[in-house]
Protein backbone atom coordinates (compact mmCIF):
# COMPACT_ATOMS: atom_id res chain seq x y z
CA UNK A 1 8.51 -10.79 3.99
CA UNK A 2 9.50 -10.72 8.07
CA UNK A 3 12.92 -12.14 7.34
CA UNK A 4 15.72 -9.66 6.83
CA UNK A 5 17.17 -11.26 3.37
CA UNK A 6 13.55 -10.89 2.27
CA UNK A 7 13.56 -7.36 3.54
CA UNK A 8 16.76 -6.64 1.81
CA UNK A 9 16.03 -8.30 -1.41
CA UNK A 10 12.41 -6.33 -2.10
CA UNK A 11 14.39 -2.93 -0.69
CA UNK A 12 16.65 -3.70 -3.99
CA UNK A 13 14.47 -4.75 -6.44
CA UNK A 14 13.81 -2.99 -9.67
CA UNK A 15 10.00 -1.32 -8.84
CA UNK A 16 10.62 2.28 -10.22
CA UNK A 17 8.44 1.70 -13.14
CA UNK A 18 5.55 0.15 -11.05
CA UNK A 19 5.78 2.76 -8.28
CA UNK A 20 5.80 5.55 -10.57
CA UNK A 21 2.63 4.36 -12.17
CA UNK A 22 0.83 4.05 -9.11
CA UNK A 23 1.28 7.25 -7.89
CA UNK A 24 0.66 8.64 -11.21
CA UNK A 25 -2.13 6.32 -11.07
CA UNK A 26 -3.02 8.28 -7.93
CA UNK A 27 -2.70 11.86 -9.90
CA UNK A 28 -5.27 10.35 -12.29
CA UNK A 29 -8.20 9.56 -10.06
CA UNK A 30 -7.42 12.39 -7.51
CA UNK A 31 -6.00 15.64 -9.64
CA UNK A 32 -7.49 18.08 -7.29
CA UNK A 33 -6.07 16.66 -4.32
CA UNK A 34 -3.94 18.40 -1.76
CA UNK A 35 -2.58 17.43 1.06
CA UNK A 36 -0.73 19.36 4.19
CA UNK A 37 -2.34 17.72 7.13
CA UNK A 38 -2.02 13.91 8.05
CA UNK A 39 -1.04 10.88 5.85
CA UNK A 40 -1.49 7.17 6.83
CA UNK A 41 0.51 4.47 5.08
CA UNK A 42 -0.68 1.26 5.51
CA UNK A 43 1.74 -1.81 4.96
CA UNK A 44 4.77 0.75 4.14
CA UNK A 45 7.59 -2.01 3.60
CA UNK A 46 10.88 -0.42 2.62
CA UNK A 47 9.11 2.89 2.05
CA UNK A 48 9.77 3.54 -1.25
CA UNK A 49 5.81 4.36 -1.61
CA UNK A 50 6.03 6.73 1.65
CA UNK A 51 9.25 8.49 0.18
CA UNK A 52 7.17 8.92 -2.59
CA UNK A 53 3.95 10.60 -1.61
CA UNK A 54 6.12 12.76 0.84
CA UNK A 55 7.50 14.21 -2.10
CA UNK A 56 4.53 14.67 -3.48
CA UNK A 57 2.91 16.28 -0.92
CA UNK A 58 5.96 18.28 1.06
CA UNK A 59 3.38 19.81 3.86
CA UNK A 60 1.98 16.43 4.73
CA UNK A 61 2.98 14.40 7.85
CA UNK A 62 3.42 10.78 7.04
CA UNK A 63 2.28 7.98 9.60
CA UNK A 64 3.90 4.75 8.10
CA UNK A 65 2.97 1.38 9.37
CA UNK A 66 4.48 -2.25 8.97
CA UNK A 67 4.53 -5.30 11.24
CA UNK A 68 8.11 -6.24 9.81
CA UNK A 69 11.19 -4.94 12.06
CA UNK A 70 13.40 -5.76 9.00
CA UNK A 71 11.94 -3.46 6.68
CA UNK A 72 11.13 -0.70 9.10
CA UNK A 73 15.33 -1.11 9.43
CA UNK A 74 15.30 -0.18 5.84
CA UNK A 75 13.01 2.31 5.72
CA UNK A 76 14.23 4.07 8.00
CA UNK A 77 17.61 4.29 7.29
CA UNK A 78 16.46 5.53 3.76
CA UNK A 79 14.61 8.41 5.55
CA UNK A 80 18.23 9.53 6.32
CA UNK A 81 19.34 9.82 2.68
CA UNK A 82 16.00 11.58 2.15
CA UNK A 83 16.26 15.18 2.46
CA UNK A 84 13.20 16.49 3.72
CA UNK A 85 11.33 13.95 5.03
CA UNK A 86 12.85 12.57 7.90
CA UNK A 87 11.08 14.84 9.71
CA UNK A 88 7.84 14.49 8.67
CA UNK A 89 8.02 10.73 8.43
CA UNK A 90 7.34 8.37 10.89
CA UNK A 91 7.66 5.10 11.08
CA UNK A 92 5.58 2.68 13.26
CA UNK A 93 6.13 -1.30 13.95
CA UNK A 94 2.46 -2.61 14.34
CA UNK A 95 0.23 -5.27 12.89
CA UNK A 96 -3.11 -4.76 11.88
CA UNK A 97 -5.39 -4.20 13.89
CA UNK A 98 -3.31 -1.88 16.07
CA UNK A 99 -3.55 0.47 18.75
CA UNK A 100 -0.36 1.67 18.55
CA UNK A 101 -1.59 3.91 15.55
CA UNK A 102 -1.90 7.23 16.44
CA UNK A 103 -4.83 8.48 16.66
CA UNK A 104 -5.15 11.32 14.25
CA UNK A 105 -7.79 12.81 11.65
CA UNK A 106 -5.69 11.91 8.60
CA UNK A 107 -6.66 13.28 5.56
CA UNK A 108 -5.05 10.26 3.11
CA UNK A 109 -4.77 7.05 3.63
CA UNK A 110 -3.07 5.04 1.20
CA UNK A 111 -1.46 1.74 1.10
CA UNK A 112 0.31 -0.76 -1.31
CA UNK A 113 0.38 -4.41 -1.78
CA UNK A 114 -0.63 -5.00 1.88
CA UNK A 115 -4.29 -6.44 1.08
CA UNK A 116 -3.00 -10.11 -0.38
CA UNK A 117 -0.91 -10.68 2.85
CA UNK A 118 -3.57 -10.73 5.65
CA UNK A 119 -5.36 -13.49 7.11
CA UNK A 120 -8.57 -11.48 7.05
CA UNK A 121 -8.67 -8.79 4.94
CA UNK A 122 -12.00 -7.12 6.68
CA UNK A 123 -9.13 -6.02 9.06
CA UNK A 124 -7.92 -3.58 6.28
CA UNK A 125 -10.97 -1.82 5.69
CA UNK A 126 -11.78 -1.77 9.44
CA UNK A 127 -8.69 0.46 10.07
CA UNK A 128 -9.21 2.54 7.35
CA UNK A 129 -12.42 3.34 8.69
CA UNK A 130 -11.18 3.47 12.12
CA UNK A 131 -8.77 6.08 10.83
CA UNK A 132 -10.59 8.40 8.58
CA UNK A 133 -13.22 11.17 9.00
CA UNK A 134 -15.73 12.46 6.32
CA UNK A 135 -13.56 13.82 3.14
CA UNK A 136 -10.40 11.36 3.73
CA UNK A 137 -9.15 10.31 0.46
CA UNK A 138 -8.21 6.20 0.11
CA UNK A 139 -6.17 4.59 -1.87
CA UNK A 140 -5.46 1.24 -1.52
CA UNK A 141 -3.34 -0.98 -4.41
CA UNK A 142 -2.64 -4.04 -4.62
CA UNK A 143 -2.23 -7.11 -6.92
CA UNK A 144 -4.74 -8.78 -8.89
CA UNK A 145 -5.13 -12.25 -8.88
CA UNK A 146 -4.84 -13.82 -12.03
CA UNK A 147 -7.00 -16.53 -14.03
CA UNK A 148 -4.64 -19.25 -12.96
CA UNK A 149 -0.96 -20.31 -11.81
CA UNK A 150 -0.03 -20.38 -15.69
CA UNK A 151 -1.18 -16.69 -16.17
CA UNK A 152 0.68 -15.41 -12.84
CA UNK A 153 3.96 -17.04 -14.45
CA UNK A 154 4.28 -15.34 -17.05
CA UNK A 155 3.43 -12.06 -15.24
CA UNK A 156 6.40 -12.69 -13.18
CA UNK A 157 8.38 -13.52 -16.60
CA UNK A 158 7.41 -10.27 -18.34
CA UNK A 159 8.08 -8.03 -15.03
CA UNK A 160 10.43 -9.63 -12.95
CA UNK A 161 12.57 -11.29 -15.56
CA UNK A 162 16.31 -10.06 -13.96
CA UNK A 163 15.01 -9.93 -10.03
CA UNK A 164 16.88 -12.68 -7.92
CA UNK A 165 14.89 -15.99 -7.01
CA UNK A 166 13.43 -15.15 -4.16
CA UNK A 167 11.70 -11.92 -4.82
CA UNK A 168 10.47 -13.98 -8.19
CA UNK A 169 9.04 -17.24 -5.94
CA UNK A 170 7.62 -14.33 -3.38
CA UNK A 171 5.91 -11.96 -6.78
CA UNK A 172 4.34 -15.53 -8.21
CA UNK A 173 2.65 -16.36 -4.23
CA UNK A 174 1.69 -13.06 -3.76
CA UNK A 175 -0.16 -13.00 -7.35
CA UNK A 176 -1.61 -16.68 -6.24
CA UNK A 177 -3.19 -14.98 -2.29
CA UNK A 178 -4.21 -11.41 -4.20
CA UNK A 179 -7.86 -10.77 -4.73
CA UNK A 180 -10.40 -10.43 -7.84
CA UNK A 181 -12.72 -7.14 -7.99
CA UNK A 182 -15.84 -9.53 -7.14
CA UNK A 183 -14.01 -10.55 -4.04
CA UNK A 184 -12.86 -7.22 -2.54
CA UNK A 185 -16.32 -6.01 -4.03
CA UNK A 186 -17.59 -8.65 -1.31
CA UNK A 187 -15.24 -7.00 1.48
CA UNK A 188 -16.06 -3.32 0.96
CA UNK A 189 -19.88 -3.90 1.34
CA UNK A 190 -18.93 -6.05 4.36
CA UNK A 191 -16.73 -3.41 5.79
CA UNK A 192 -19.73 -0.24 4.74
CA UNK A 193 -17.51 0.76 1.74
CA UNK A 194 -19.52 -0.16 -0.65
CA UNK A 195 -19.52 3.28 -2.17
CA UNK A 196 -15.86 3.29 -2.93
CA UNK A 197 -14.38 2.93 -6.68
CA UNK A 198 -12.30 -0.81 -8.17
CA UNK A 199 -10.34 -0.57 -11.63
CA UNK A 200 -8.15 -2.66 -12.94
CA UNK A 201 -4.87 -1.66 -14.49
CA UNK A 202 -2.99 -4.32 -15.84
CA UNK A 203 -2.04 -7.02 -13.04
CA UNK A 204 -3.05 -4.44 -10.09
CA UNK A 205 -6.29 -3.28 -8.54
CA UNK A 206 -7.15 0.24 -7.59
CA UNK A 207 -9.66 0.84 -4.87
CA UNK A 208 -10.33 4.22 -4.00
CA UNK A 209 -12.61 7.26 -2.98
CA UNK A 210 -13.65 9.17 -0.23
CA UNK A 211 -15.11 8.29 3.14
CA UNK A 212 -18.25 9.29 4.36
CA UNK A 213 -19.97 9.44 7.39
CA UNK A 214 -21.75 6.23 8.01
CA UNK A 215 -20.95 4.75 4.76
């Protein structure tokens, strides 16, 4: 999504309901958590996600990453209209792998729907290890890829009924490239993650846990 119509077009779409479930998603597996150090988003698009855990956690410093200039545009100019935050979040134009990340002990490192759009998706789990210690929560979502293209129609019937065209063509691709739990099962062990946690929840996949020293 590097073009700005794209951009513009996911910034408006309708994802209150699925937002709201995965950070409530995030409550679930993590109760116990707080955070009022350093947060990394990964993939932060628009920043609805960021604008979201920033709330939640209203000590926190938020590091949020995307390679697209158009929705860093967005985000950002939401950050204004959020009061609070636009202090403690900042946004960074970089593709993974990246050393334009700072280089901080962050305590959570979350990300959303950035897994199904990479070339190699070992590159993920590299920089999360890159950029956690021993005790940093993860939590990575993303879609689930269904059993075929008839399946990941009607997902985008039943949730993206009213959204324009092109956010519905860009939902039914993104279903097609996302990963099975066998698959990112595969990547983790690659990667030395082996330990961390996949469920399922409807059409998205959770993966999550803590990182340990030499995992």
């Amino acid at each position: 999504m590097d073009s700005p119509l794209q951009a513009k077009t996911y910034a408006e779409a309708d994802f209150e309901s699925a937002h709201k479930q995965i950070v409530s998603h995030f409550l679930t597996l993590f109760p116990e958590v707080t955070v009022g150090g350093e947060i990394l988003d990964l993939g932060c698009g628009p920043g609805d996600i960021t604008f979201r855990f920033a709330k939640l956690f209203r000590n926190a410093n938020i590091t949020a990453i995307d390679g697209a200039p158009s929705m860093l545009k967005l985000a950002r100019a939401r950050a204004k209209k959020e009061p609070g935050t636009e202090r403690r979040v900042s946004f960074i134009e970089a593709m993974i792998p990246s050393n334009d990340i700072p280089q901080k002990q962050y305590d959570l490192i979350i990300s959303n729907s950035l897994l199904h759009h990479l070339h190699n998706p070992l590159v993920l789990w590299e920089t999360v290890l890159q950029h956690s210690k021993p005790g940093t929560t993860l939590f990575i979502a993303d879609l689930c890829r269904p059993k075929n293209k008839e399946e990941a129609q009607q997902i985008v019937d039943e949730f993206a009924a009213g959204e324009p065209e092109l956010l519905r063509n860009d939902f039914y691709n993104s279903l097609l490239a996302a990963f099975r739990p066998s698959e990112i099962k595969s990547q983790l062990a690659q990667a030395g993650l082996k330990h961390l946690s996949i469920t399922k929840n409807g059409h998205h996949l959770f993966i999550y846990g803590e990182a340990r020293l030499n995992a």
